[in-house]
Protein backbone atom coordinates (compact mmCIF):
# COMPACT_ATOMS: atom_id res chain seq x y z
CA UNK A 1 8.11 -8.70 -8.05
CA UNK A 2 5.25 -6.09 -8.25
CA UNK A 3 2.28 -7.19 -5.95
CA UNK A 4 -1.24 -5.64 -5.60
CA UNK A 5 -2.64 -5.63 -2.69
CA UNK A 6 -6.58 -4.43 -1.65
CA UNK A 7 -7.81 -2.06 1.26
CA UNK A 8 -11.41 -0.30 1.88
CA UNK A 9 -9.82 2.26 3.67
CA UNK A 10 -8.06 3.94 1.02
CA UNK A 11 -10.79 7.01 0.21
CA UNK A 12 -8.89 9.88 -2.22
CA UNK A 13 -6.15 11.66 -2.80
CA UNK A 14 -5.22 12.67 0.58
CA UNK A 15 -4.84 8.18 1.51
CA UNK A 16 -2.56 8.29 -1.24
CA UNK A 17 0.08 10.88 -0.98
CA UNK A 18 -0.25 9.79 3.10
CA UNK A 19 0.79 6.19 1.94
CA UNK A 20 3.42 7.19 -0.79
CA UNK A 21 5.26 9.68 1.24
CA UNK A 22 5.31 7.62 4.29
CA UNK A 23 6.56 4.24 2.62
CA UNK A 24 8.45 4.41 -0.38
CA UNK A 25 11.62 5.82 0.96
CA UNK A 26 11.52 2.15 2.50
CA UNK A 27 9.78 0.52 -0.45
CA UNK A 28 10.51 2.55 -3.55
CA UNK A 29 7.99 3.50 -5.87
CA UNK A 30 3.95 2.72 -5.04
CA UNK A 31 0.73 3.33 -6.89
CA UNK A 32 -2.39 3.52 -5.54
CA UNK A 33 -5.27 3.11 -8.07
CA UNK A 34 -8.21 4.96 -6.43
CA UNK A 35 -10.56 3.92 -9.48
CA UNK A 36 -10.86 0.19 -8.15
CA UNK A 37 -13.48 -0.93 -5.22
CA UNK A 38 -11.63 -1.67 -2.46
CA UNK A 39 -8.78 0.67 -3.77
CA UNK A 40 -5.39 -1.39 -5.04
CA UNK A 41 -1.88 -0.59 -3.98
CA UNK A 42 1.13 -1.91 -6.34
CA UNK A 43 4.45 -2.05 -4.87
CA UNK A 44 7.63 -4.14 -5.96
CA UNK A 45 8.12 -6.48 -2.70
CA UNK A 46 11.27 -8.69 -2.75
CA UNK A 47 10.52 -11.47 -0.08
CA UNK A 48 7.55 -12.69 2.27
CA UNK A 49 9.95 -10.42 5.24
CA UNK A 50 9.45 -7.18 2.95
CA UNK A 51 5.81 -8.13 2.46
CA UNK A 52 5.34 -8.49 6.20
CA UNK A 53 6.71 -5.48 7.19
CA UNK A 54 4.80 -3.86 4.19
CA UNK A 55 1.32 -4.57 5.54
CA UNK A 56 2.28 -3.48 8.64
CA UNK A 57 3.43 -0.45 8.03
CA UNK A 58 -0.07 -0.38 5.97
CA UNK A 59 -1.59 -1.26 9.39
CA UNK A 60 -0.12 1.56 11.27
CA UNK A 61 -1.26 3.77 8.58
CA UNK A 62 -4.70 3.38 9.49
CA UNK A 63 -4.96 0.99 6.11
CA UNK A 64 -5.82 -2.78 6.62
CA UNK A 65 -4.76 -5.10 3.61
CA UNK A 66 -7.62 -7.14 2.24
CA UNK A 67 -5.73 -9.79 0.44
């Protein structure tokens, strides 16, 4: 199911490609919509143990989720 989830950390281009090239090899396709305030990340998550492990790897990015 596609979810989108918020972060204030998220500033241009750069944020993006960081966050697509590190995660969807393990999550498959993401977009980040940097035209929002606080910037929105869609991804398709499969179960709450994919959505953990989503925001944390989020986390370790340097990108806290807001929602």
């Amino acid at each position: 199911m596609k979810r989108t989830y918020k972060s204030e950390k998220i500033n241009c281009a750069k944020c993006e490609n960081l966050i697509k090239v590190s995660l969807e090899d393990d999550f498959g396709p993401i977009d980040v919509d940097l035209t929002k305030t606080p910037k929105e990340v869609t991804v398709d998550i499969d179960s709450d143990e994919q959505e953990n492990n989503f925001k944390n790897e989020m986390k370790d990015l340097g990108f806290d989720i807001l929602n």
